[in-house]
Each structure stands twice: as structure tokens, then as C-alpha cells.
Protein backbone atom coordinates (compact mmCIF):
# COMPACT_ATOMS: atom_id res chain seq x y z
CA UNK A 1 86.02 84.40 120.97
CA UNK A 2 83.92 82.34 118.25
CA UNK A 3 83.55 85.40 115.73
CA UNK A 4 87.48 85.79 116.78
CA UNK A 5 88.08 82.48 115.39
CA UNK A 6 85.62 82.80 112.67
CA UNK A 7 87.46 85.87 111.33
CA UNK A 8 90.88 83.55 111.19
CA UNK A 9 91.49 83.30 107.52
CA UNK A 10 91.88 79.77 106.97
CA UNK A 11 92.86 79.87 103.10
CA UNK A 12 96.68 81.14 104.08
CA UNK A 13 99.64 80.75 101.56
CA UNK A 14 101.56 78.02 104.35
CA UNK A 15 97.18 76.09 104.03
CA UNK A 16 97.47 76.05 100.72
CA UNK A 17 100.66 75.06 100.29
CA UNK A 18 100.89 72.24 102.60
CA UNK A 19 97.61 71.08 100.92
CA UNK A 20 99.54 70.77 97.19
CA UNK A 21 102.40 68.93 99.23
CA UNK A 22 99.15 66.50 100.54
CA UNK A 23 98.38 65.99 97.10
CA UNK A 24 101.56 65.66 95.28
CA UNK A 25 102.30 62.97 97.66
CA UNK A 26 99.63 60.86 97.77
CA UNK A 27 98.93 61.36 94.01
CA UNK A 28 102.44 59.91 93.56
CA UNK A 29 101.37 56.80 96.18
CA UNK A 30 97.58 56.57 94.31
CA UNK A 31 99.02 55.99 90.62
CA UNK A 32 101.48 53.33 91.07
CA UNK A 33 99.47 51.52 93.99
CA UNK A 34 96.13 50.75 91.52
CA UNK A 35 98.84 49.36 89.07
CA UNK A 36 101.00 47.31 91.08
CA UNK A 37 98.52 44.05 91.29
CA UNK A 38 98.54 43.94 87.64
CA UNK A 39 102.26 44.66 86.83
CA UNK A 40 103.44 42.10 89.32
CA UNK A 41 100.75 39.85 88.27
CA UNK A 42 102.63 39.80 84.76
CA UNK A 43 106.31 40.81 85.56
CA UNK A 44 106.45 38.38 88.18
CA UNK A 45 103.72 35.70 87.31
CA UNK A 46 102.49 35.78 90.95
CA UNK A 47 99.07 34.65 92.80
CA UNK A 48 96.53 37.05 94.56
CA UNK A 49 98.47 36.42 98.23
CA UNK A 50 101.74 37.93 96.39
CA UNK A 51 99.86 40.75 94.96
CA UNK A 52 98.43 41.75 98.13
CA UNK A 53 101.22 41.40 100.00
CA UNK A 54 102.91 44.08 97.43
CA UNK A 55 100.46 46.60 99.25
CA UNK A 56 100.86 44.87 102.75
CA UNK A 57 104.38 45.29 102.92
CA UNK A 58 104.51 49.33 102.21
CA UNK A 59 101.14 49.80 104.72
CA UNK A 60 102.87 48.08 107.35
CA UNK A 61 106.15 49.72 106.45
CA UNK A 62 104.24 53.05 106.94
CA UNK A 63 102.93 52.12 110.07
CA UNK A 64 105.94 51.56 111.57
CA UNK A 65 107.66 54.76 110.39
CA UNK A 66 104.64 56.82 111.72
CA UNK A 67 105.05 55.46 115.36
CA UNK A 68 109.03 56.23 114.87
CA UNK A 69 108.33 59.52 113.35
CA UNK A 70 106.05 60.47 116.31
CA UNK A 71 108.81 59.70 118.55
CA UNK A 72 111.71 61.86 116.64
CA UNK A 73 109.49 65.28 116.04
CA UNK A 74 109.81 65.44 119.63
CA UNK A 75 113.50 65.72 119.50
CA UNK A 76 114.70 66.76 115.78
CA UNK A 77 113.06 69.38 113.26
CA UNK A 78 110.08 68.62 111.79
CA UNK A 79 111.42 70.22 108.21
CA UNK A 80 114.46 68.33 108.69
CA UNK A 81 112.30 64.79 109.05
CA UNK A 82 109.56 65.46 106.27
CA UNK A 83 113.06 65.95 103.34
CA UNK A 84 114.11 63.39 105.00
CA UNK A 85 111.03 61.13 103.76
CA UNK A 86 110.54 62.90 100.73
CA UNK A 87 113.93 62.22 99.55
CA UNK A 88 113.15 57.81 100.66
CA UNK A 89 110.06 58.26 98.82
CA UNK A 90 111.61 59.84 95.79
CA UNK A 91 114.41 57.20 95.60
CA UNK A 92 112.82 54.41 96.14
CA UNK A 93 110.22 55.20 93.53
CA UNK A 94 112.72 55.70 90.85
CA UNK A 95 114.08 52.55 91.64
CA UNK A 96 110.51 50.65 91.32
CA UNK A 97 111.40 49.87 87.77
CA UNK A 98 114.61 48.65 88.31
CA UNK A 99 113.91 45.86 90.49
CA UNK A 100 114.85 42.56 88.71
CA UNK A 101 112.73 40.22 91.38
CA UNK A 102 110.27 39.77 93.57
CA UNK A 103 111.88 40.10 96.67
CA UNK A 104 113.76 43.44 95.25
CA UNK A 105 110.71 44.75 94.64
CA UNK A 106 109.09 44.51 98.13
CA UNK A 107 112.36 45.40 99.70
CA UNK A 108 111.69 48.79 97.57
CA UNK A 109 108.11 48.87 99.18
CA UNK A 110 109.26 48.46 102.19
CA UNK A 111 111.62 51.47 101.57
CA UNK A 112 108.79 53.44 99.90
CA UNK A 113 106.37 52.89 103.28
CA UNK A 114 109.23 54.43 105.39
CA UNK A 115 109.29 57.48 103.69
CA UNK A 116 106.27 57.96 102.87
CA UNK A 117 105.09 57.17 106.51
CA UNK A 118 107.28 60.23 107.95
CA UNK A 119 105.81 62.54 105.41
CA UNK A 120 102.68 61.57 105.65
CA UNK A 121 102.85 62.48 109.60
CA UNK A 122 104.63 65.22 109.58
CA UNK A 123 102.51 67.45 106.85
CA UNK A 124 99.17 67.30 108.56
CA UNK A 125 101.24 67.76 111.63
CA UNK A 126 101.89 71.59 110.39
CA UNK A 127 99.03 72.27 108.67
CA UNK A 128 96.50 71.27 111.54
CA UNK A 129 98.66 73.70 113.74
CA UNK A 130 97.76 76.45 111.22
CA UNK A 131 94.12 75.93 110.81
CA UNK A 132 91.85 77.94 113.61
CA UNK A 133 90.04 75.10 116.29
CA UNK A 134 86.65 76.55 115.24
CA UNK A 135 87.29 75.71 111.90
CA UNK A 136 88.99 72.12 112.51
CA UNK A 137 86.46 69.70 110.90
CA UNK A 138 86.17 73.16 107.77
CA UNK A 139 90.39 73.51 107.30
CA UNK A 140 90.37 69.42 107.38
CA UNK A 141 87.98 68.77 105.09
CA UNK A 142 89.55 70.87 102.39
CA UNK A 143 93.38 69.40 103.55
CA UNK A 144 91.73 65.90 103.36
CA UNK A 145 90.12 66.79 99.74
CA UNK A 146 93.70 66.83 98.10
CA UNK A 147 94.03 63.05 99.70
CA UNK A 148 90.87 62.28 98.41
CA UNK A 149 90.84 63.91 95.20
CA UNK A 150 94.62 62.15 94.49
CA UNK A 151 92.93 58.83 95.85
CA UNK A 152 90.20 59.37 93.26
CA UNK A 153 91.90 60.24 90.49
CA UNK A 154 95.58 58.68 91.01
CA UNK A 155 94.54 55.08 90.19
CA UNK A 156 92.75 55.94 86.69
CA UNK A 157 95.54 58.08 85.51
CA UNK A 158 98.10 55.04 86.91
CA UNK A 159 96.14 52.42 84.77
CA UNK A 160 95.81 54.83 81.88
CA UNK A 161 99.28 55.61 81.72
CA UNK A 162 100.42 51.85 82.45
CA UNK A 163 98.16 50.55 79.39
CA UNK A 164 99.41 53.29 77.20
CA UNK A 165 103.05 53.82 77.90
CA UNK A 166 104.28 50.81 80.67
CA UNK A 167 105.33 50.72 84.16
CA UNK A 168 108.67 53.11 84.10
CA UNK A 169 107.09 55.92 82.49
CA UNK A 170 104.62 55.19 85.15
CA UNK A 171 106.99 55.29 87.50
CA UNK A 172 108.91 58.36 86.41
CA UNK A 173 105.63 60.23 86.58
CA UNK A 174 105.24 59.04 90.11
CA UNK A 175 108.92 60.58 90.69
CA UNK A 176 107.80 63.88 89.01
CA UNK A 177 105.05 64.14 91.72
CA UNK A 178 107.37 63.20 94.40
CA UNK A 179 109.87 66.23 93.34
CA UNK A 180 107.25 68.73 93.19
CA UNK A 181 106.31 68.89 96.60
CA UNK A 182 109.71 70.49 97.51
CA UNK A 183 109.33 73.87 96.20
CA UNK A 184 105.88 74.16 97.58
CA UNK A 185 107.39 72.95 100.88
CA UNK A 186 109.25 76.53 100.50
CA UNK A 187 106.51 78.53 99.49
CA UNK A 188 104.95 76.92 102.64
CA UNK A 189 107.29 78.72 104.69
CA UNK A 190 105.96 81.95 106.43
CA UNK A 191 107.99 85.19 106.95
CA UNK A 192 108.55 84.54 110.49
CA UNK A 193 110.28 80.93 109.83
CA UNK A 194 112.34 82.29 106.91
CA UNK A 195 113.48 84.88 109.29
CA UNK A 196 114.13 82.20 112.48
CA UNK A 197 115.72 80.43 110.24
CA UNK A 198 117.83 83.55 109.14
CA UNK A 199 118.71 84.34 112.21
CA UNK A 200 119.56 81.42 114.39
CA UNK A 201 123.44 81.16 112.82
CA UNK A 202 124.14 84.73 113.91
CA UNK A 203 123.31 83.81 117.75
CA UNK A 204 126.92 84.26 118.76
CA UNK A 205 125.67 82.52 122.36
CA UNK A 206 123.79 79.77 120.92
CA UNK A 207 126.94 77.11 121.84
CA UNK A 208 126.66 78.04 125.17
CA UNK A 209 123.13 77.99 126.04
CA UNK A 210 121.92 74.47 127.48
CA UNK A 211 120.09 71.63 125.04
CA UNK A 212 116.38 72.00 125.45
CA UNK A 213 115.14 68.75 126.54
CA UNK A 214 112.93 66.81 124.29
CA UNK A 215 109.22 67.83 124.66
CA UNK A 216 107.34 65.67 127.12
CA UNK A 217 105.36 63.03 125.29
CA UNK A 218 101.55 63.60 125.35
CA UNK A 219 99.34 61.20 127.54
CA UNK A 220 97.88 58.80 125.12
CA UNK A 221 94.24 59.58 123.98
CA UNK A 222 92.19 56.72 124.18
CA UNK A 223 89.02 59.03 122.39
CA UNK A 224 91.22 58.15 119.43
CA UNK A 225 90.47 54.92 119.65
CA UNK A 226 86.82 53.91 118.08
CA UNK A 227 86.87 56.55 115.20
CA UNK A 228 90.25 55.19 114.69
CA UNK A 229 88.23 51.51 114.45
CA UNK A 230 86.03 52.81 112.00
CA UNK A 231 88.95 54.30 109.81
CA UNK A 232 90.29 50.54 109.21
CA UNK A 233 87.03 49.24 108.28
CA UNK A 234 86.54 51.73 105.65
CA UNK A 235 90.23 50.84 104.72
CA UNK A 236 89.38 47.51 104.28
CA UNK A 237 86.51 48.49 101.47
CA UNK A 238 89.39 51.03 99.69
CA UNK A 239 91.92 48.19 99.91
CA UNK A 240 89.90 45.87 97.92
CA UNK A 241 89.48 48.30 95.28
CA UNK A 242 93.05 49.49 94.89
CA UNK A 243 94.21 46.01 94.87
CA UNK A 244 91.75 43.97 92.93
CA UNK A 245 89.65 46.84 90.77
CA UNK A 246 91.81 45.99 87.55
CA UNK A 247 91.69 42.01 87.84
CA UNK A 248 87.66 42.83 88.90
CA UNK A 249 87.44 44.46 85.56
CA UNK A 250 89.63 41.52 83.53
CA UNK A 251 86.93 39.12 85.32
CA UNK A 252 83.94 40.67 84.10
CA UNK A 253 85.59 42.55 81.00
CA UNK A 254 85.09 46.02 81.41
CA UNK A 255 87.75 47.64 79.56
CA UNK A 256 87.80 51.32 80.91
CA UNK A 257 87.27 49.52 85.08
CA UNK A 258 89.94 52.76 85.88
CA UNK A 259 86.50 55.08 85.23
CA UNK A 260 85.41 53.70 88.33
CA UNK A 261 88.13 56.33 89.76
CA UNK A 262 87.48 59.28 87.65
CA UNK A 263 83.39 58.98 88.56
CA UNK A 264 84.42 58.82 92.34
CA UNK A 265 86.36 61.70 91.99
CA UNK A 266 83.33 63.66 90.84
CA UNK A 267 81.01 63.04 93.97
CA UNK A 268 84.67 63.42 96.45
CA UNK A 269 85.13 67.03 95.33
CA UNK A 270 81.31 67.53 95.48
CA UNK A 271 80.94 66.30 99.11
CA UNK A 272 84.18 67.00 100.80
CA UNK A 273 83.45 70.64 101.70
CA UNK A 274 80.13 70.28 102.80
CA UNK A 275 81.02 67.12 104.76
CA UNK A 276 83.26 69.05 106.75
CA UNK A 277 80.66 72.08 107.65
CA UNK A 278 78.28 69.48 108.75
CA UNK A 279 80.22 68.20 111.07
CA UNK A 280 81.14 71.43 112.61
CA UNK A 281 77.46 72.47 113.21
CA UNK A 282 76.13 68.76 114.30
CA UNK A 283 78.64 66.08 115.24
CA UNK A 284 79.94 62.94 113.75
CA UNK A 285 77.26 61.24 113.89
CA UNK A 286 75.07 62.99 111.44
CA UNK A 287 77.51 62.81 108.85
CA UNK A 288 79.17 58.87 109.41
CA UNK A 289 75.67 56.98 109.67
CA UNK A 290 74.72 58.31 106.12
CA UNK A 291 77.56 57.65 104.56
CA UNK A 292 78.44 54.48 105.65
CA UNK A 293 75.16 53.45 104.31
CA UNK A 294 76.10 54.83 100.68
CA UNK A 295 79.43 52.90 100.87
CA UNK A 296 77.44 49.67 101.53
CA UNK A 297 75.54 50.45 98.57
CA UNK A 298 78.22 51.04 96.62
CA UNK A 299 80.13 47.66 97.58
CA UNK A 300 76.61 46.13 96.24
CA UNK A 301 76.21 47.21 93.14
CA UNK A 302 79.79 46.68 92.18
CA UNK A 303 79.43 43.09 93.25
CA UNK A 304 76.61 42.73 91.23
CA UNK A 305 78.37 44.88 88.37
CA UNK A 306 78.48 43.67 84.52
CA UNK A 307 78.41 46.56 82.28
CA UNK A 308 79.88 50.25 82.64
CA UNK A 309 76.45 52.28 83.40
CA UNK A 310 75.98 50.16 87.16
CA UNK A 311 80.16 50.37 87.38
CA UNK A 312 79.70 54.59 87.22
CA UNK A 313 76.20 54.31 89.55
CA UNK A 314 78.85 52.03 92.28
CA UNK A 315 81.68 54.65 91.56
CA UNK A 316 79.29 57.59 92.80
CA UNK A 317 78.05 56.15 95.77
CA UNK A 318 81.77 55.56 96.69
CA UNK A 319 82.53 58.92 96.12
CA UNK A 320 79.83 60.26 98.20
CA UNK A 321 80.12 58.01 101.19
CA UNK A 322 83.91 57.87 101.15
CA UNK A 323 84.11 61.40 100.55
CA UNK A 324 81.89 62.32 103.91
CA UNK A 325 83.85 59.67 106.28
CA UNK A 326 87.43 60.40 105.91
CA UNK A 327 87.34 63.82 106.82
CA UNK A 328 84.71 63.78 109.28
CA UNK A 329 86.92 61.05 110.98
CA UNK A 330 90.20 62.82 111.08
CA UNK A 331 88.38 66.32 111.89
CA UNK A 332 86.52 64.46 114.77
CA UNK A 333 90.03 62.38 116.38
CA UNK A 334 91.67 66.14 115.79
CA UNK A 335 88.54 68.00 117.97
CA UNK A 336 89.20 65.46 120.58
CA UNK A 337 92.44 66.07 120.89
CA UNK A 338 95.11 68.90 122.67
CA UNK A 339 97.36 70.76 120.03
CA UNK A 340 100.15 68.98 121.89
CA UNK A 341 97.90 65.39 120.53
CA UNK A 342 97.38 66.80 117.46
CA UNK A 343 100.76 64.60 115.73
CA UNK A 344 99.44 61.07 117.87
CA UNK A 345 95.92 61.98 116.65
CA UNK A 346 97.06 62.51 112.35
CA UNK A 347 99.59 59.35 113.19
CA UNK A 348 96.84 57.40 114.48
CA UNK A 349 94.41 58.22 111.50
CA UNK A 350 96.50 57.45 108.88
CA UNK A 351 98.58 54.02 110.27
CA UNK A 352 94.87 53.09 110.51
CA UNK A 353 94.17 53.74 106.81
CA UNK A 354 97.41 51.78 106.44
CA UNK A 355 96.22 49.02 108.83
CA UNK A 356 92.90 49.40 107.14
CA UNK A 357 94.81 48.67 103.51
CA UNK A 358 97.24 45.95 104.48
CA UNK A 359 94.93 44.01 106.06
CA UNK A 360 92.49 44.21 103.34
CA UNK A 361 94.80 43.35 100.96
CA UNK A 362 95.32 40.22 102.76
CA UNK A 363 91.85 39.44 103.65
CA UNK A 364 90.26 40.21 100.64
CA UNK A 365 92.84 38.79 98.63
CA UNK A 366 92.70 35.23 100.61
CA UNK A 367 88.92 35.79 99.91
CA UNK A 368 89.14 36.26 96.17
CA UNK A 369 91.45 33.62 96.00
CA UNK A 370 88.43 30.93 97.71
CA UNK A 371 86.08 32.49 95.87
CA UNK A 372 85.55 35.40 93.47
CA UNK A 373 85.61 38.98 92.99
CA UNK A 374 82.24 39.75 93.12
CA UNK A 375 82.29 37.87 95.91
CA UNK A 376 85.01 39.33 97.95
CA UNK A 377 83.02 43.13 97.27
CA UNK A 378 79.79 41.54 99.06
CA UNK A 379 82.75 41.30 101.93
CA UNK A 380 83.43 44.35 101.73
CA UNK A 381 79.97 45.41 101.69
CA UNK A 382 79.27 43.22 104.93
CA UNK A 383 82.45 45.28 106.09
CA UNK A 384 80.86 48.42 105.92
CA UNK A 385 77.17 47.46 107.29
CA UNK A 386 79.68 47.02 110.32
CA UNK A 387 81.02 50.12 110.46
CA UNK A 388 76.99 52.04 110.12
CA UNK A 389 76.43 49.44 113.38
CA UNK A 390 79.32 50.61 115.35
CA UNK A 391 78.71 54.18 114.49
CA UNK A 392 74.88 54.05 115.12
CA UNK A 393 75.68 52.40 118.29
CA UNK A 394 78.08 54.73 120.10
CA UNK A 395 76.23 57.72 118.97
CA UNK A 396 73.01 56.11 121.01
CA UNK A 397 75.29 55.88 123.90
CA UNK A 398 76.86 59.32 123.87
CA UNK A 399 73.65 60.25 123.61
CA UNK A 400 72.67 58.16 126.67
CA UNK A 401 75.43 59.31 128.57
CA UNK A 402 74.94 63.14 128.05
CA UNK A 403 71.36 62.70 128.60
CA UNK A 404 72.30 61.35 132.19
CA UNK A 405 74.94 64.17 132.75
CA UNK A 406 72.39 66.80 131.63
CA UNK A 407 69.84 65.25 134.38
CA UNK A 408 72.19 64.93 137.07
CA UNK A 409 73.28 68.79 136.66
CA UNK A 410 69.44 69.23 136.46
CA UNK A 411 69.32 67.56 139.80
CA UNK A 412 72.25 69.22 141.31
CA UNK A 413 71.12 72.67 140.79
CA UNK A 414 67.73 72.41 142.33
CA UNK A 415 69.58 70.41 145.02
């Protein structure tokens, strides 16, 4: 059965597909959220509490449209919902531009997070359905790379783009990415749904046949829980530099602060991959602790950051650290869960990146505001040393526990 599943090809046309859509979307999301804080900062004249709450209002919104979105793929078409979202995204992002106030402009966030929150549930939705269970933490560590890679570089080409051209040609590149996902969304399609698809009008009996009732909602997975945890503390670290990287780099005038990005990006695509493979052959475990100590490295030498050669060595130990975690911690919530969890288990991981982001924003904005920058990333770093505690201490008591369970079998069979 394990060669069986090792023989699954994993690197289908629907995989790769569904992968561009990943990207495309959150590329869109990446390059106007790193420019936001700065354009509302000037447009708007606003303090660091308003600029967070520009990023807040869209993670929350996204929240809430994941736990709704949940709810409706049990009763409408998946398909149907993720165009649906798309098209919310799409509109509301041309509209960014547009928005003569303050308050028009969160509305429009709040709009954005709705949209984007249903397509961000649905796609890993289908594409974890498509990837073989042997190869779970493999097939999600390449999906997760195009989230990661537009995460990485999204905010330096948003800030490039802003300096050089302005906010609506920022914008309308945003809405280019947005529109591109919907002919890979065909090409995603496999023969057998084109031909479902095909033939369900022609079912001359369909009117008659009785409505399926909704599918039964899954019992809720508390496993989800802790690596969920640890997903909003490394949030909290990504929030800080999405919202506050720019006004970091005004503070200690670093001109080029959206290299920070690019650098990152370099160590993500090195690590992601490998990441993944580890995690299949050992655990979690092996692959969080580390990590989470090269994040908390990387939130200290950015606080202590003055010049561009410790801003790159910061912007590498990122990479590596948040390149490791996010997959590891979506592969591991998607291992723990039944294919029929699989949509509360991608829901769960990425409203807690969204919980992660919002309340950073807030938190690390209110601490900015007290204190400083560098200040608020030695936060952050004290953020993450939480995280490598939490993680260090429930691998030492799985470890306990299955220690225990493999004596009392012990015991049992000589019994």
C-alpha cells in the first residue's frame, strides 16, 4: 500500500494548477498589504492604530468568511463558491484606489477579506483532496511554497512598484493577478469533471430525483488545536513585518527595506521542499523546534538592524525558519485529520494566520506606538522564543505519552 501511494504522481495538471491559483491570489493580497501602512499613512494622515487596523479589518473579515464558507461547501458547489470570491476579491481591489476616505477604504477591506477568505478555503480544499496521504506533508509543502514564495516576494515588488509608479497602478497590478487565476481554475479541471459537468443537463430525470441532503458536518478536531496556536504566534512575527517593515526602514533609513522580501524569498524556495520531506520521515517536531529558533534570530538582528548587510543576514534567517514552519504546520493539522476534516483543518490554518496578522497588527502597532520599532521586533522575537517553548514542550509529552503506551502494550502482551 505505501509503494502504492508512493507511485501516485503528485505533480498532476489539476496540482499544478491549483498551486498557480495559490499564488496568483496571495501574490495579489502580498503586494498591496506591505504598501497599505504607508499609503494610508500619507493619503489619509493617520497614526500606527489606523494603519494596523487597515490589516485588522480584512484578517478578521477573512476569518469570518472562512467559518461561513465551511458551512456552505457542505451544501452549494465548491466551483460555484471559489468565482464567487474571486470575483469580491477582484472588485473590491479595483476599487482600492477609488476610495475617497478612510472609512471607504476599510469598508473595501472588509469586502476584500470576504472574498478572499472563501477562496482561500476552498483552493486548498481541492488540492489536498488530490494529493496522495503518503505524500501529505511532500504535495503541501510545494502547494504552501506558492504562498510563501508570493509572501516573499509580493511585498518588495508592492513597494517597488508604489515608489515608482503610485498606488493605482499598484492596484491594477493587484487586479491583473486576481484575473489570472480564472483560466488556470479551468485548466484545473480534469476530464472526468469537464465531462460531469457535460453531462448533468442531459439527465432527463434529474427534476425528479430527491435533493441530496447536505453532507453531515465533521466532528470537530480538537488535534487542530495547538499547531493551530503556534500558527498565530508565527503570525504575529509576519504581521509586524508586513505592517511596519516600510516605516522600520523610514526610522532607521534604509532605502531599499523591501530587499528584506526578495532575500527571504531566496532561503523560502530553498527550504520549502525539504521542509516538507522531513516531516514526512520524522514528525513535527524535528522540523518546528529548529526553525522557530532561526525566526527568533531573525526578529534579533532586525531589531538591532542599521545598515543593509545585517537587514539581508535578518531576511535569511526569516526565510529559513518561516519557510520550514508553515508547511510543516498545515501538513501536520492535514495528517491529523479525516479527508471529510480536511476543509475545517485548511480553514483552521489559515483564519489562524489571519488571527495571527490582525492581532499583530494591533499589538505590535500599540507597541510601536509606546515605544519603537526596534523595539516592537524584540516583541516579536520574545513572540517566537514562545512558540520553540510550546513546541519543545508538547513534543516531550507526546513523547511521554507514547513511551507509556509502548510499555503498557509491553506489559499486556507478556500478561
Amino acid at each position: 500500500m505505501q509503494q502504492e501511494q508512493q507511485r501516485t504522481p503528485l505533480w498532476t495538471r489539476p496540482f499544478i494548477a491549483l498551486t498557480l491559483c495559490f499564488f496568483m491570489l496571495f501574490l495579489s493580497l502580498q503586494m498591496l498589504l506591505s504598501s497599505f501602512p504607508a499609503y494610508v499613512k500619507d493619503e489619509f494622515h493617520a497614526g500606527n492604530v489606523q494603519v494596523s487596523l487597515v490589516t485588522s479589518v480584512f484578517a478578521l473579515a477573512a476569518i469570518v468568511s472562512r467559518f461561513a464558507t465551511a458551512s456552505l461547501m457542505r451544501r452549494y458547489s465548491r466551483m460555484k463558491l471559489l468565482i464567487v470570491g474571486l470575483v469580491i476579491a477582484a472588485a473590491t481591489t479595483a476599487l482600492y484606489s477609488a476610495a475617497g476616505s478612510y472609512g471607504a477604504l476599510l469598508a473595501l477591506r472588509i469586502g476584500y477579506g470576504i472574498g478572499f477568505g472563501m477562496a482561500s478555503t476552498i483552493l486548498p480544499t481541492l488540492v489536498s483532496r488530490i494529493i496522495p496521504l503518503r505524500r501529505m506533508g511532500e504535495g503541501i509543502g510545494y502547494f504552501g511554497l506558492s504562498t510563501s514564495l508570493a509572501m516573499s516576494v509580493g511585498p518588495s515588488i508592492g513597494l517597488n512598484v508604489m515608489k515608482q509608479a503610485g498606488f493605482q497602478e499598484l492596484t491594477m497590478l493587484g487586479l491583473i493577478a486576481s484575473v489570472v487565476i480564472f483560466p488556470l481554475l479551468w485548466l484545473s479541471r480534469s476530464k472526468h469533471d469537464i465531462k460531469a459537468d457535460a453531462a448533468a443537463p442531459a439527465d432527463s430525470n434529474a427534476q425528479n430525483k430527491p435533493k441530496q441532503a447536505p453532507a453531515a458536518k465533521p466532528e470537530f478536531n480538537r488535534r487542530l488545536l495547538f499547531p493551530a496556536l503556534l500558527n498565530v504566534l508565527l503570525s504575529i512575527t509576519y504581521s509586524g513585518l508586513l505592517s511596519f517593515l516600510a516605516l522600520f526602514g523610514d526610522y532607521v533609513h534604509i532605502g531599499q527595506i523591501g530587499l528584506f522580501f526578495l532575500f527571504n524569498a531566496v532561503t523560502v524556495i530553498l527550504v520549502r521542499p525539504f521542509s516538507g520531506r522531513i516531516f514526512d520521515r520524522f514528525g513535527h517536531a524535528t522540523v518546528l523546534i529548529p526553525a522557530g529558533l532561526f525566526v527568533t534570530a531573525s526578529m534579533i538582528v532586525l531589531s538591532n538592524t542599521h545598515a543593509m548587510p545585517m537587514l539581508v543576514v535578518s531576511a535569511l534567517l526569516y526565510g529559513v525558519g518561516f519557510g520550514a514552519i508553515q508547511p510543516t504546520l498545515q501538513a501536520w493539522m492535514l495528517r491529523s485529520s479525516t479527508p471529510e476534516q480536511y476543509g475545517m483543518a485548511n480553514s483552521m490554518f489559515y483564519n489562524s494566520t489571519d488571527l495571527g496578522v490582525a492581532a499583530g497588527a494591533i499589538l505590535l502597532g500599540a507597541i510601536s506606538a509606546a515605544t519603537s520599532y526596534p523595539v516592537m521586533y524584540r516583541y516579536s522575537a520574545g513572540v517566537m522564543a514562545l512558540f520553540v517553548v510550546l513546541g519543545a514542550l508538547q513534543y516531550l509529552s507526546a513523547s511521554k505519552r507514547a513511551k507509556r503506551s509502548a510499555q503498557t502494550t509491553v506489559g499486556s502482551a507478556k500478561a
